[in-house]
Protein backbone atom coordinates (compact mmCIF):
# COMPACT_ATOMS: atom_id res chain seq x y z
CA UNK A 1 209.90 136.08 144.12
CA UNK A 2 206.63 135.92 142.12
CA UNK A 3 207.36 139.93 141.26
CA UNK A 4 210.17 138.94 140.30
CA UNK A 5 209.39 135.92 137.84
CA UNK A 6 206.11 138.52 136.53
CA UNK A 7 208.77 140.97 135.15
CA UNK A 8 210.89 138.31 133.83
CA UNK A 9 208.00 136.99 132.15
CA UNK A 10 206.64 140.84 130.68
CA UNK A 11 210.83 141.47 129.72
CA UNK A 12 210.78 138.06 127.69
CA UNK A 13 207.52 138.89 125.77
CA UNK A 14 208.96 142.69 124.94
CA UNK A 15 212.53 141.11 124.15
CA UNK A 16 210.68 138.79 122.07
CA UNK A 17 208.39 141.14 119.96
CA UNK A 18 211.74 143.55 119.21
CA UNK A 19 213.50 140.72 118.18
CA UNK A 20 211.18 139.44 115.79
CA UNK A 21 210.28 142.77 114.54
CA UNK A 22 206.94 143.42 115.85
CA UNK A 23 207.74 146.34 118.01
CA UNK A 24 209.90 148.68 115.63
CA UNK A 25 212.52 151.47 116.41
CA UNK A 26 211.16 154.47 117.79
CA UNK A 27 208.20 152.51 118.70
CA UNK A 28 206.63 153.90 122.54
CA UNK A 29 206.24 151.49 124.75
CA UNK A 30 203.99 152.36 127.64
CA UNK A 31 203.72 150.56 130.72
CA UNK A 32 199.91 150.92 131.60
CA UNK A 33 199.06 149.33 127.65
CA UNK A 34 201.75 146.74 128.72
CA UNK A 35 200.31 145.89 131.76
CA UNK A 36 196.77 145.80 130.11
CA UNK A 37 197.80 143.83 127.52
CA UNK A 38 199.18 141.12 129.66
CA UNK A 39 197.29 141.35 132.80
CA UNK A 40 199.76 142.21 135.33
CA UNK A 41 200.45 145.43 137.87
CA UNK A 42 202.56 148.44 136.61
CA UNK A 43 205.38 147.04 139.45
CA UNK A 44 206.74 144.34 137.11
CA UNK A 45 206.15 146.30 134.07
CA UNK A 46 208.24 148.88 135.53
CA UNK A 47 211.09 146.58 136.15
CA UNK A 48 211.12 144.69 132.86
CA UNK A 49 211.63 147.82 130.80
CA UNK A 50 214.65 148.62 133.45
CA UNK A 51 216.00 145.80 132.54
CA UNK A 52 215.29 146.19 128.97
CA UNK A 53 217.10 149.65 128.52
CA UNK A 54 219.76 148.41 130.62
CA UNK A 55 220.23 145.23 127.65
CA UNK A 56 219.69 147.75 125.21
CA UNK A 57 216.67 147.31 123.80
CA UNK A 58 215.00 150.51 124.91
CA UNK A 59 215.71 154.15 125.84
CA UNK A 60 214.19 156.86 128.14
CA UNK A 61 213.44 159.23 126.08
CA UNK A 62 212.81 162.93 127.53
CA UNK A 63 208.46 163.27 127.66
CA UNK A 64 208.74 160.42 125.43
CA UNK A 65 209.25 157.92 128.37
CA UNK A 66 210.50 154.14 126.67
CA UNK A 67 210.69 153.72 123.13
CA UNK A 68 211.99 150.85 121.16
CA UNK A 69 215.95 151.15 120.13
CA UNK A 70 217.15 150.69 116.26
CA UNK A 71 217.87 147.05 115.98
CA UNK A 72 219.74 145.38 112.88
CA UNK A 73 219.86 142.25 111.13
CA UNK A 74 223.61 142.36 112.07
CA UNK A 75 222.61 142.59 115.89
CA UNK A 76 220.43 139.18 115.40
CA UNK A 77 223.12 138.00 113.56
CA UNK A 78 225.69 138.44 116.24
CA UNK A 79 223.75 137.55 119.07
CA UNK A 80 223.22 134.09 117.02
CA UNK A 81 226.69 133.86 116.58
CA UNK A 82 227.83 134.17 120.02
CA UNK A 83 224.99 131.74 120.63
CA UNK A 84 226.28 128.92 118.28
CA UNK A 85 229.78 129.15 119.93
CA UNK A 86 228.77 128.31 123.39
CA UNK A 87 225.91 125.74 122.11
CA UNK A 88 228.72 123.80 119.96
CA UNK A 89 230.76 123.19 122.63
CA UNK A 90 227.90 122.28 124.93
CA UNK A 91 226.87 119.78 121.81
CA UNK A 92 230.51 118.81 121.85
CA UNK A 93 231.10 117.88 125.25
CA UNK A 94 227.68 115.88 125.52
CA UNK A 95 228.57 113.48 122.77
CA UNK A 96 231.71 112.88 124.48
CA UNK A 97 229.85 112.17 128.13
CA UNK A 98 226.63 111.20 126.54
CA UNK A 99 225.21 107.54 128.38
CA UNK A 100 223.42 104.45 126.79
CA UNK A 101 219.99 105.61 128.39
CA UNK A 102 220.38 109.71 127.49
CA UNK A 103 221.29 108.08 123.77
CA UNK A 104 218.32 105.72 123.42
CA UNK A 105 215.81 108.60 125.41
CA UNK A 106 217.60 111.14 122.88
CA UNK A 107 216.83 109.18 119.77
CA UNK A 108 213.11 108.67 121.11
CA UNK A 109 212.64 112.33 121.44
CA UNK A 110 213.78 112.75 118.12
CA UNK A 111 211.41 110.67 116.74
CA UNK A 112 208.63 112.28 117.98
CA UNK A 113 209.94 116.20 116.97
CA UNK A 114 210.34 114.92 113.54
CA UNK A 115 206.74 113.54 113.49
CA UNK A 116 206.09 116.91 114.68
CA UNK A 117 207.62 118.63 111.53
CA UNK A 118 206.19 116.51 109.40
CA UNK A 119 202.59 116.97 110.34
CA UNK A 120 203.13 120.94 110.65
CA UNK A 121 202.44 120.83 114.50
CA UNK A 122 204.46 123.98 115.12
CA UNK A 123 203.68 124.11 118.53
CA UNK A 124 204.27 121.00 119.78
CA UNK A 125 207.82 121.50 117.40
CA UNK A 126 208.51 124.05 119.47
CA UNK A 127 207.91 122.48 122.71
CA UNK A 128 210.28 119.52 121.25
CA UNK A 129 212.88 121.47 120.14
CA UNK A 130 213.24 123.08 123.70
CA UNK A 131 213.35 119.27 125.49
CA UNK A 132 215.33 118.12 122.95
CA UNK A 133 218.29 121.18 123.51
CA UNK A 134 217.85 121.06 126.61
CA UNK A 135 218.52 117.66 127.01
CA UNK A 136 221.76 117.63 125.39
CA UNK A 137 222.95 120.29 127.28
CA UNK A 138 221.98 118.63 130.86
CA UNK A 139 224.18 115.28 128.95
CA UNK A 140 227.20 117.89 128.62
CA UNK A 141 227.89 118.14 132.64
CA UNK A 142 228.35 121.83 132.37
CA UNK A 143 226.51 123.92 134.76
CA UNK A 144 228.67 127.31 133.60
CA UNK A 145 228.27 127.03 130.30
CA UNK A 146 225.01 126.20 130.68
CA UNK A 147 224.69 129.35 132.60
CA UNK A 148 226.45 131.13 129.97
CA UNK A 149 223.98 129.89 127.38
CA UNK A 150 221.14 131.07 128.97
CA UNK A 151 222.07 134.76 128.45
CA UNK A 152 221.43 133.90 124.82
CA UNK A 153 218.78 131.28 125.16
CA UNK A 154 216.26 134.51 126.41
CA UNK A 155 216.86 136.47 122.49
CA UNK A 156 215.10 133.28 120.68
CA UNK A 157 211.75 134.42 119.87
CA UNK A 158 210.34 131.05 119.62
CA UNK A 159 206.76 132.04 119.86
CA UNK A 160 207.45 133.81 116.30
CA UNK A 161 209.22 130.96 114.48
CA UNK A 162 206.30 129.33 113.41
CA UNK A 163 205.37 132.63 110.84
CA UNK A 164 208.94 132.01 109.29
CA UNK A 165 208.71 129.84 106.14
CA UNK A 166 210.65 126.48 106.32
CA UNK A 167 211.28 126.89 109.66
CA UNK A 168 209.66 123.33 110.87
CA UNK A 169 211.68 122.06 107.55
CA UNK A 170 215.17 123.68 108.92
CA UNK A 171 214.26 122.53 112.74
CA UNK A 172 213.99 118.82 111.58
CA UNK A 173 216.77 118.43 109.22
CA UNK A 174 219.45 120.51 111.61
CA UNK A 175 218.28 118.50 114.52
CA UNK A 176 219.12 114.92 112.85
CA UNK A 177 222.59 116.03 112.41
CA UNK A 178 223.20 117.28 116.01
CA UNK A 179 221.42 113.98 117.40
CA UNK A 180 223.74 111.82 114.24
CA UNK A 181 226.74 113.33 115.93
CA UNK A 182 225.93 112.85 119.31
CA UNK A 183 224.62 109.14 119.34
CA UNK A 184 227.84 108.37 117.58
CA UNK A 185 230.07 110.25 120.12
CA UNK A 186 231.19 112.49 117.90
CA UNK A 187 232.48 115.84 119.59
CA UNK A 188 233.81 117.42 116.53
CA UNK A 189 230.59 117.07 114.36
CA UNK A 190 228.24 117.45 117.15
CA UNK A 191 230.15 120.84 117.81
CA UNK A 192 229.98 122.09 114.07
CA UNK A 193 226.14 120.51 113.45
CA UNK A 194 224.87 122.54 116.72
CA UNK A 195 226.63 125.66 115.77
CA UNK A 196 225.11 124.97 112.43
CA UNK A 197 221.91 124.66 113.70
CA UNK A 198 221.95 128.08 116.05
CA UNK A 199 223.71 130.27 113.00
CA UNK A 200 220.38 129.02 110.75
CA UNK A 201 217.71 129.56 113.01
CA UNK A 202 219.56 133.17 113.22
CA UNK A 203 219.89 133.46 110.16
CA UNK A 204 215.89 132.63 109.47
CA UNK A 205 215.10 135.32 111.93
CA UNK A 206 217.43 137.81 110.82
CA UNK A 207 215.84 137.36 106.71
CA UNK A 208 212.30 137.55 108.94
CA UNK A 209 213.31 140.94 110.65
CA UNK A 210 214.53 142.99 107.55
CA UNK A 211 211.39 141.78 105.66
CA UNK A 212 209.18 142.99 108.12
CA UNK A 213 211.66 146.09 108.51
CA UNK A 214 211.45 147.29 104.97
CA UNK A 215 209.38 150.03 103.80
């Protein structure tokens, strides 16, 4: 099991640095620097860029060995996308089940993320935004589509967010319409302000990736 979590954990970081551009196509990725660079055996390194040319995100290349695939703006775009769909109707489904005590705790949390914006405390944002999803989704009764969301959850590079301008800005205001529709019981706009809310972030990280992308 703890192999098992270690290459999860060196597959996220990888996942994470493609996606926001800091490993570029064609880049090599070499399991020994990987392993130095995070501390852990070649074992789980091994396995997490398995898994990462089966998702797509590498390639074996002949005396090469792994190098980083060509990723778009489109391809963040779409992942986003499919993202906000299953995350709306997760939003959706919570304001319809939502309870007294999950509104009054979700309205607290709020609070405190938006103090969080406000004094540029990106990392405790961060850590806010995650309860705060997470959260909602729990209030939606859905263990499947919680499941489902998951496969998208991992292609959020949250570490990066905080070197995209306006992000804290975005987070704050997008949040206070999901939590809006939610305390009121409001399926429809809780469905439209999450998917809202997923399709920006996206969209941030998409602008982020073809600015560090151009020549």
């Amino acid at each position: 099991m703890q192999r098992r979590q270690l290459s999860d954990e060196v597959a996220s970081y990888l996942r994470q640095s493609i996606m926001a551009g800091e490993l570029g196509p064609g880049t090599s990725v070499r399991a020994e620097a990987v392993g130095e660079a995070l501390d852990v055996s070649a074992t789980p390194v091994r396995e997490a860029l398995h898994a990462l040319r089966a998702e797509g995100f590498l390639e074996l290349v002949p005396r090469r060995g792994f190098t980083v695939r060509a990723l778009t703006a489109t391809d963040i775009r779409d992942i986003f996308e499919a993202h906000a769909l299953v995350a709306g109707e997760l939003a959706a489904r919570a304001a319809e089940r939502v309870t007294d005590a999950q509104v009054a705790d979700l309205v607290e949390q709020h609070a405190e993320l938006m103090r969080a914006a406000e004094e540029g405390d990106t990392q405790r944002l961060e850590q806010l935004n995650d309860e705060f999803h997470r959260r909602i989704y729990l209030a939606a009764g859905s263990e499947r589509l919680r499941w489902a969301l998951g496969n998208f959850v991992k292609y959020v590079p949250s570490a990066f967010y905080a070197q995209i301008d306006g992000w804290p800005e975005t987070t704050a205001e997008d949040h206070s319409a999901v939590c809006d529709a939610v305390v009121a019981h409001d399926a429809d706009g809780a469905r439209a302000a999450m998917a809202q809310h997923i399709r920006n972030a996206g969209e941030k990280l998409a602008d982020y990736f073809e600015r560090r992308q151009a020549p």
